[in-house]
Protein backbone atom coordinates (compact mmCIF):
# COMPACT_ATOMS: atom_id res chain seq x y z
CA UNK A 1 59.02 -30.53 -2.60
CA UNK A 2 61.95 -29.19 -0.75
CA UNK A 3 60.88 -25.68 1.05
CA UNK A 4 63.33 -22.82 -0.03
CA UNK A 5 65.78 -21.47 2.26
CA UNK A 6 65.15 -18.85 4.52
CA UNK A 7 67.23 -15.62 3.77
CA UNK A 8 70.11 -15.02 5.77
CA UNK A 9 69.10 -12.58 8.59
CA UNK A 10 71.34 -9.22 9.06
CA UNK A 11 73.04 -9.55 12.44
CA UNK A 12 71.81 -6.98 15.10
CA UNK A 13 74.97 -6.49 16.37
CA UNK A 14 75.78 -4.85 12.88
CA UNK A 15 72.62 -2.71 13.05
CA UNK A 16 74.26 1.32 12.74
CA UNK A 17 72.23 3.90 14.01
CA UNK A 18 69.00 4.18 16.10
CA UNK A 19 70.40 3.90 19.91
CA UNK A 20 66.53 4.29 21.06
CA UNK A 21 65.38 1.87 19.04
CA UNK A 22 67.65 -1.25 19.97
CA UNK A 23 67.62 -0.56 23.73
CA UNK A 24 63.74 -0.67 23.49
CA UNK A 25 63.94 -4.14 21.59
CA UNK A 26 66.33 -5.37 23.85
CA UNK A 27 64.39 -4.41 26.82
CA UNK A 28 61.18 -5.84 25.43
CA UNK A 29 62.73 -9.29 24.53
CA UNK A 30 64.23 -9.44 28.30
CA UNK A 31 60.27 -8.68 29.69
CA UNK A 32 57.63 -9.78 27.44
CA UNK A 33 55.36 -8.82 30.20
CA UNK A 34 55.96 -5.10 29.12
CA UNK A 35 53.78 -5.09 26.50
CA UNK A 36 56.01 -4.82 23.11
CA UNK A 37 57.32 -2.14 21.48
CA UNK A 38 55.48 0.26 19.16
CA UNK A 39 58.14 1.52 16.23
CA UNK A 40 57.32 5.13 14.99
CA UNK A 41 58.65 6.25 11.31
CA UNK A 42 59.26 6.86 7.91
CA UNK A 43 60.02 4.14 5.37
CA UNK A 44 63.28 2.65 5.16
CA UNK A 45 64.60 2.86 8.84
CA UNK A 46 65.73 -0.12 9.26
CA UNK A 47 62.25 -1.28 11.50
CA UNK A 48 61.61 -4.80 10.06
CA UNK A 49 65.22 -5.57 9.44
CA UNK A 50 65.68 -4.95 13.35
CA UNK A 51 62.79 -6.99 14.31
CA UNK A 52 64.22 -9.84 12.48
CA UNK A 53 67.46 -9.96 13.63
CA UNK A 54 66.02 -9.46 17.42
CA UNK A 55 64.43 -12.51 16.67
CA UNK A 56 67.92 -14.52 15.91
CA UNK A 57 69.14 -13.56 19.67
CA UNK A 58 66.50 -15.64 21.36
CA UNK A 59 67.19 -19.35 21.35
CA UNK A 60 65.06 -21.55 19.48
CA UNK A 61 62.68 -18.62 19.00
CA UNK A 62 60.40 -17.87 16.00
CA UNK A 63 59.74 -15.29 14.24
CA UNK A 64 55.85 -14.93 12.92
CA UNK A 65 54.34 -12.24 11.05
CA UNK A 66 50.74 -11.24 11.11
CA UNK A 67 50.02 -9.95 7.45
CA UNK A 68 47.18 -7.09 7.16
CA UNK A 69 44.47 -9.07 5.62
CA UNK A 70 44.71 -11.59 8.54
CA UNK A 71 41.15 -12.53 9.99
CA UNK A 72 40.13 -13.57 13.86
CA UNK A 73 40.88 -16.74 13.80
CA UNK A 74 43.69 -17.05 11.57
CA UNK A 75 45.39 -15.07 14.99
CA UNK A 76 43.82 -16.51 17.77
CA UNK A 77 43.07 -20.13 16.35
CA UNK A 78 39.82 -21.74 15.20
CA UNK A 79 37.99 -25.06 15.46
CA UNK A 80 40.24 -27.54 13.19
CA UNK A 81 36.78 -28.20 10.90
CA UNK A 82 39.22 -30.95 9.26
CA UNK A 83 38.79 -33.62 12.48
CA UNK A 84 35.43 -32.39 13.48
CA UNK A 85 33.92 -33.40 10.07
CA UNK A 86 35.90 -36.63 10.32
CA UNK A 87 33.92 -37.48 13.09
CA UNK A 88 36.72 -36.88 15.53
CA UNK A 89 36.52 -35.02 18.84
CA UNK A 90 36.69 -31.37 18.56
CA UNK A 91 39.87 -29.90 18.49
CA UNK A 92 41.50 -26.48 18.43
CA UNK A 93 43.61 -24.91 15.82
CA UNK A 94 46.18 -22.87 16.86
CA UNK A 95 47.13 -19.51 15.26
CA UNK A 96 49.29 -17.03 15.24
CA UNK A 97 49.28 -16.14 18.60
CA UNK A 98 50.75 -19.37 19.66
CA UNK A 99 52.60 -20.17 17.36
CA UNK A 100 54.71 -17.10 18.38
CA UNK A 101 54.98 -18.18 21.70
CA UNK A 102 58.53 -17.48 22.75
CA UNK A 103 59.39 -15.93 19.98
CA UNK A 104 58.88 -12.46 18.43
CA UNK A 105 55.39 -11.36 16.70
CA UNK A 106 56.11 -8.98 14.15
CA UNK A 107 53.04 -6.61 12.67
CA UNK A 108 53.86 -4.01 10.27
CA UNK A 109 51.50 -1.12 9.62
CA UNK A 110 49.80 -1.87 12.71
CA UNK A 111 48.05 1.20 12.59
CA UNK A 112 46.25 -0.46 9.89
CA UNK A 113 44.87 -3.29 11.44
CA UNK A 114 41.38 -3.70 12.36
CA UNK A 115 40.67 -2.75 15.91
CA UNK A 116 39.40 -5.97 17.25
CA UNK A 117 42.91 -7.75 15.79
CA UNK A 118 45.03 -5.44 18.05
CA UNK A 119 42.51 -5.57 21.14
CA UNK A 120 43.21 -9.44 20.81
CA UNK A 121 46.83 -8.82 20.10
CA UNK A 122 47.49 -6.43 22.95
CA UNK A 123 45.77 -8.33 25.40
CA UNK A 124 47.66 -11.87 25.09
CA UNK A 125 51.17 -9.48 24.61
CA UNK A 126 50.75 -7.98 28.17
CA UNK A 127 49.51 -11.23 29.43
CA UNK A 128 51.24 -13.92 28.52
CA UNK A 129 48.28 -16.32 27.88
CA UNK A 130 45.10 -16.48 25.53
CA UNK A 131 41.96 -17.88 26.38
CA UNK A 132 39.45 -18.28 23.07
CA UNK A 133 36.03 -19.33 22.78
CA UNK A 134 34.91 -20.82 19.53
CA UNK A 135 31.93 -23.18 19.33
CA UNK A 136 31.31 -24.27 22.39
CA UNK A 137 35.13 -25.04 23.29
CA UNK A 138 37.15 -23.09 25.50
CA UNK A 139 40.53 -22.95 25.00
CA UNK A 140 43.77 -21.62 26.88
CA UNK A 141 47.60 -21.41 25.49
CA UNK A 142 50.36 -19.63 26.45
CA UNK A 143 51.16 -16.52 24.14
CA UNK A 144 54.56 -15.17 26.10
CA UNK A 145 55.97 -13.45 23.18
CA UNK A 146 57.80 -10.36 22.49
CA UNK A 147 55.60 -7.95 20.21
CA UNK A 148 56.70 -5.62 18.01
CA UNK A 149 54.92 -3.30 15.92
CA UNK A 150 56.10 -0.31 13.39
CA UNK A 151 54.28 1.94 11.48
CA UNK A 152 54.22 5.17 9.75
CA UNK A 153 52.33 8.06 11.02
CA UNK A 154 52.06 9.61 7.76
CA UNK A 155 49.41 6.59 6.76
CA UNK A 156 47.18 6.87 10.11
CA UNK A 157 47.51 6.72 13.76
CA UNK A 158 46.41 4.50 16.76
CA UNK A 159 43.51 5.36 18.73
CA UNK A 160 44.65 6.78 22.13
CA UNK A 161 43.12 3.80 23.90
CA UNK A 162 45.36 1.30 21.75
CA UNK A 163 48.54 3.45 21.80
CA UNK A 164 48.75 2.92 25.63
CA UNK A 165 48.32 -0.77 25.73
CA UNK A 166 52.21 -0.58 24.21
CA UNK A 167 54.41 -0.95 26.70
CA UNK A 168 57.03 1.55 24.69
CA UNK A 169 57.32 3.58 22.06
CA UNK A 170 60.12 4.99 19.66
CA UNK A 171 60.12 7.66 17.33
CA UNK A 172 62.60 7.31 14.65
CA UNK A 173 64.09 9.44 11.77
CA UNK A 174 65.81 9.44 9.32
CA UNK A 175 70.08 9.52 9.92
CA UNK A 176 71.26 13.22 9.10
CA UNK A 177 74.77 12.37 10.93
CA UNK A 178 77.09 11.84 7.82
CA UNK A 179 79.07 9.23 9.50
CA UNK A 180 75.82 7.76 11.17
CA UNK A 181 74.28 7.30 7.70
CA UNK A 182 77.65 6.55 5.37
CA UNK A 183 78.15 3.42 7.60
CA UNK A 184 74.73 2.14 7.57
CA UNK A 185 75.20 1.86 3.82
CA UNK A 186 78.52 0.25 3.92
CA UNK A 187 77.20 -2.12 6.83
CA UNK A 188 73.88 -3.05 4.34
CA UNK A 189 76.30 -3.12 1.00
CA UNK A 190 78.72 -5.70 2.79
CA UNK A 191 76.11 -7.69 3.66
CA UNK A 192 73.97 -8.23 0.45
CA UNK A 193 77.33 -8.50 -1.47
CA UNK A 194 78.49 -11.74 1.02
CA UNK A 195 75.92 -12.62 3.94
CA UNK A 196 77.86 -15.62 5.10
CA UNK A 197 81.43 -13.26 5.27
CA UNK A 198 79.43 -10.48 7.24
CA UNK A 199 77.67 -12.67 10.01
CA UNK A 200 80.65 -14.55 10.56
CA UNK A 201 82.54 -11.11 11.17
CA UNK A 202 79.88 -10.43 13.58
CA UNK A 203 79.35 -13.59 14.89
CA UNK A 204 81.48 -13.05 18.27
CA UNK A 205 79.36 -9.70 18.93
CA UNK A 206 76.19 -11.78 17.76
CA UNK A 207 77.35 -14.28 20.82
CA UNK A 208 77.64 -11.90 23.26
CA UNK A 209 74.54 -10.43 22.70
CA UNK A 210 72.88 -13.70 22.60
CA UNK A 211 74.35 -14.62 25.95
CA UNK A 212 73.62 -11.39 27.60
CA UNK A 213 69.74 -11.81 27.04
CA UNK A 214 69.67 -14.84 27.95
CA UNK A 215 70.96 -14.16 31.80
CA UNK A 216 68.88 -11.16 31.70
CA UNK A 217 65.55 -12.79 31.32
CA UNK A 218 66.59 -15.34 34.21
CA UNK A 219 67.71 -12.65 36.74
CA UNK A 220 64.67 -9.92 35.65
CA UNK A 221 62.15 -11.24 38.00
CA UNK A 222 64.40 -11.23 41.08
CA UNK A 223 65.73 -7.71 41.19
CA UNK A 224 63.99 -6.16 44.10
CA UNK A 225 63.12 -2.13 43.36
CA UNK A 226 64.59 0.25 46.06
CA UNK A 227 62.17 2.77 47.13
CA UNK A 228 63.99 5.69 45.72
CA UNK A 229 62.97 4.15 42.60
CA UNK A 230 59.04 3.94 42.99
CA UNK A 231 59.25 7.71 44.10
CA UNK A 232 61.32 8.63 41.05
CA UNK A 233 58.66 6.93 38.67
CA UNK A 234 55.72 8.01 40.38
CA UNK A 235 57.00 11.56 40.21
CA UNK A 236 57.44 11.03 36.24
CA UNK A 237 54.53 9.52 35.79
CA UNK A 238 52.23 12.29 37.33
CA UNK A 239 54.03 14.79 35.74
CA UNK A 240 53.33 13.37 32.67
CA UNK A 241 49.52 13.16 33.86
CA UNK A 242 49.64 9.95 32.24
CA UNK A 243 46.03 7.91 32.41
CA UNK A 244 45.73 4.97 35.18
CA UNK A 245 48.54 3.08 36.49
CA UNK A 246 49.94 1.48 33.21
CA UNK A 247 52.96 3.81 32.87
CA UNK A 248 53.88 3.48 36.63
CA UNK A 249 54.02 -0.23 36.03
CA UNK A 250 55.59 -0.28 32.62
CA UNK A 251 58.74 2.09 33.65
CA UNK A 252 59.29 0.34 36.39
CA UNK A 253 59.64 -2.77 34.18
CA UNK A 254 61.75 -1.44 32.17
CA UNK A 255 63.75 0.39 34.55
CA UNK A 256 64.25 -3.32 36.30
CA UNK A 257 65.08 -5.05 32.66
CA UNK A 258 67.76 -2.02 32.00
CA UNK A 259 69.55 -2.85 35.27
CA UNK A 260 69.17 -6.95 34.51
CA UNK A 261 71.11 -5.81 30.99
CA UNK A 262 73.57 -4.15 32.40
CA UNK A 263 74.16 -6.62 35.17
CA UNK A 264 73.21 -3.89 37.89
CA UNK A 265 71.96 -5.75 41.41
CA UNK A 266 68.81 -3.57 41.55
CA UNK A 267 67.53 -0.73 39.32
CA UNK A 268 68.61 2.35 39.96
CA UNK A 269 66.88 6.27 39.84
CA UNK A 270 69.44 6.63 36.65
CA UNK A 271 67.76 3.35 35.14
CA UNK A 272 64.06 5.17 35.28
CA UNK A 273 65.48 8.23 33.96
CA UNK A 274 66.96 6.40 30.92
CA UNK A 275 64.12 4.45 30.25
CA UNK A 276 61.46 6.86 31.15
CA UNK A 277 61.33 8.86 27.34
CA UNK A 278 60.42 5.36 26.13
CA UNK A 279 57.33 4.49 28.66
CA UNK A 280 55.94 7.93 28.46
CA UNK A 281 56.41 9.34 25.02
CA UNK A 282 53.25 8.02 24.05
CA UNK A 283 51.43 8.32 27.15
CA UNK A 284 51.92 11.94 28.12
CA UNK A 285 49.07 13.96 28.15
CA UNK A 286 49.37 16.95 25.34
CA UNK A 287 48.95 19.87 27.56
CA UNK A 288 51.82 18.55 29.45
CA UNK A 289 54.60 20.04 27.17
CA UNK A 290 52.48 23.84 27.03
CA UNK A 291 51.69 23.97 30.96
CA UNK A 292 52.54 27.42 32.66
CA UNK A 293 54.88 26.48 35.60
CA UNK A 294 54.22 26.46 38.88
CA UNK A 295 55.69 29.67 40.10
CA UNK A 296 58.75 29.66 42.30
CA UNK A 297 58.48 30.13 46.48
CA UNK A 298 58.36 33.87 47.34
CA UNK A 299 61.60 35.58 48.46
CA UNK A 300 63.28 35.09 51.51
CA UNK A 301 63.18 38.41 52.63
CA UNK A 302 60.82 41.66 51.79
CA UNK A 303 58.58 41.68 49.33
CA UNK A 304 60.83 42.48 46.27
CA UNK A 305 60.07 40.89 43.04
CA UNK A 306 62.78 42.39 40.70
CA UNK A 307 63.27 39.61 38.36
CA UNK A 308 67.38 38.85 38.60
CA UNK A 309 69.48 39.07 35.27
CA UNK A 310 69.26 35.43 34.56
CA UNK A 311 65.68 36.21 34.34
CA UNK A 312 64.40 34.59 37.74
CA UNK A 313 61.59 36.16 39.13
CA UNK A 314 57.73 35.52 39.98
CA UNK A 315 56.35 33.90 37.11
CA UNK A 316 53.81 35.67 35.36
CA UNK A 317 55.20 39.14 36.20
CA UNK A 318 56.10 41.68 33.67
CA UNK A 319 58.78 44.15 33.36
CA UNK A 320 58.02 48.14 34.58
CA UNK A 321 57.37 49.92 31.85
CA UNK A 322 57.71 53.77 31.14
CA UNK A 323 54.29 55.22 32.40
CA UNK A 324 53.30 58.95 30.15
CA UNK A 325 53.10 61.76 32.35
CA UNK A 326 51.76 65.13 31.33
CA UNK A 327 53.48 67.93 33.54
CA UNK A 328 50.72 70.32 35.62
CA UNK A 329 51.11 73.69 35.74
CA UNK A 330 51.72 74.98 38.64
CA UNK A 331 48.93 77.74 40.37
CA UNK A 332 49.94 81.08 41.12
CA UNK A 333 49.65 82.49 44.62
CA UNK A 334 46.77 85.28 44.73
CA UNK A 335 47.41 88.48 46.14
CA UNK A 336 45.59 90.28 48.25
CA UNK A 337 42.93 91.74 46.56
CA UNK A 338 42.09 88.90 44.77
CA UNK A 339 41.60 87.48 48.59
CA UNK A 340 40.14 90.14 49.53
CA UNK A 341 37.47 90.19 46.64
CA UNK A 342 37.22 86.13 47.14
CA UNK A 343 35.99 86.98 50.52
């Protein structure tokens, strides 16, 4: 029996909208090592149809989906029962995991997913390689593949613990630019109506693209990091009070896959400051964003603390207000008799 045919796969050079959210696919395909990317949002923003078509850039990659009701082994592989009750040696069964290697490992809901599934997940995504135990074998493939996850927050969230094992995070919402949103529909309208018309309009883009991540991921590794730039992301990531040494490690991955995509010879202070939202939106600690700030160096001169017009001023310090006074009336001078019985 003949398999069907795969559906033709919108182009992501056609995608409209979502900046965020294709630089941090991009940036994850060039460095598997960062971890994936966790997609943030409501329904029907375009998160699966972008994982898909990321999938299409990478040569000879494929594209596997782990459904919900996926068990263990059915990711990490299993004991092929079929040869061991043949009598055969024992042998290992592959699953998911490597059968995504070099490709892209799409889970949607994620936040649905039993927690042991995403430990597993997590661990061979930021690794690279996946070592199982089953039965008395011991077995170790490679798993370099480029995660992606989506969910919607509305239906659950990660556990904090989980949340930081992805290497970024986007929020997305829904387009409320007219023009933003009007030619997302005419891009999706033109390409149900005639797939094999629209790709081949895009197909030159499609190239480019193509060729850009491939001499990313071969010139990522090399770029050396100046130190400006491991002051500029440890300065971020303490400010963010982010947990450990994950984020410091993560930006500066991504800071050094931004400059390999734009063809820059080393990452730059601009690149961490571009790609620093991404790395710490999900890994800032919530009193960050409602913490006093440190108040400013005292004058130069004196000891005045008028606060300026633009409002500058020691922090913490309040305006004069009117104090009440009640008037006292003044004593009269005694004469002299009155002394003169006083005394």
């Amino acid at each position: 029996m003949t398999p069907a045919a795969l559906p033709p796969v919108f182009p992501f050079a056609a995608l409209a909208g979502q900046p965020e959210m294709r630089l941090a696919l991009l940036l994850a395909a060039i460095d598997p090592a960062l971890g994936g990317v966790l997609i943030e949002g409501p329904r029907g923003t375009a998160k699966s149809t972008a994982a898909r078509a990321l999938a299409e850039l990478l040569p000879g990659a494929a594209f596997v989906t782990l459904p919900l009701g996926a068990s263990l082994d059915h990711l990490v592989g299993s004991l092929d029962l079929g040869e061991a009750l043949a009598g055969h040696a024992l042998r290992f069964k592959p699953g998911l995991l490597a059968r995504a290697d070099g490709g892209v490992l799409y889970v949607d809901e994620v936040n649905l997913l039993p927690d042991l599934l995403i430990d597993a997940l997590l661990d061979a995504a930021s690794s690279g390689v996946h070592t199982v135990e089953r039965d008395g074998i011991s077995h170790t493939h490679a798993a370099r593949f480029t995660l992606i996850g989506t969910m919607n927050p509305e239906e659950g969230e990660l556990r904090p613990q989980l949340l930081d094992r992805f290497g970024l995070c986007v929020h997305l919402s829904n387009l409320t630019d007219p023009a933003e949103r009007e030619q997302a529909v005419r891009q999706r309208l033109a390409f149900d109506t005639d797939p094999a018309a629209f790709r081949a309009r895009h197909a030159d883009a499609q190239a480019r693209l193509a060729a850009g991540l491939v001499r990313a991921r071969a010139v990522v590794p090399t770029l050396p990091c100046p130190d400006a730039v491991f002051a500029r992301v440890t300065t971020l990531c303490l400010a963010a009070r982010a947990d450990g040494l994950r984020a410091d490690l993560v930006l500066l991955r991504a800071a050094r896959a931004l400059a390999a995509w734009e063809g820059a010879a080393a990452p730059t202070v601009d690149h961490v400051n571009r790609a620093a939202p991404m790395v710490l939106r999900h890994r800032r600690h919530p009193d960050t964003d409602t913490a006093a700030p440190p108040p400013p160096p005292p004058p130069a001169a004196g000891n005045d603390t008028t606060p300026s017009p633009s409002g500058d001023g020691q922090w913490g310090e309040m305006p004069p207000e009117p104090v009440g006074i009640t008037p006292v009336k003044p004593l009269r001078p005694l004469d002299g008799a009155a002394l003169a019985k006083k005394a």
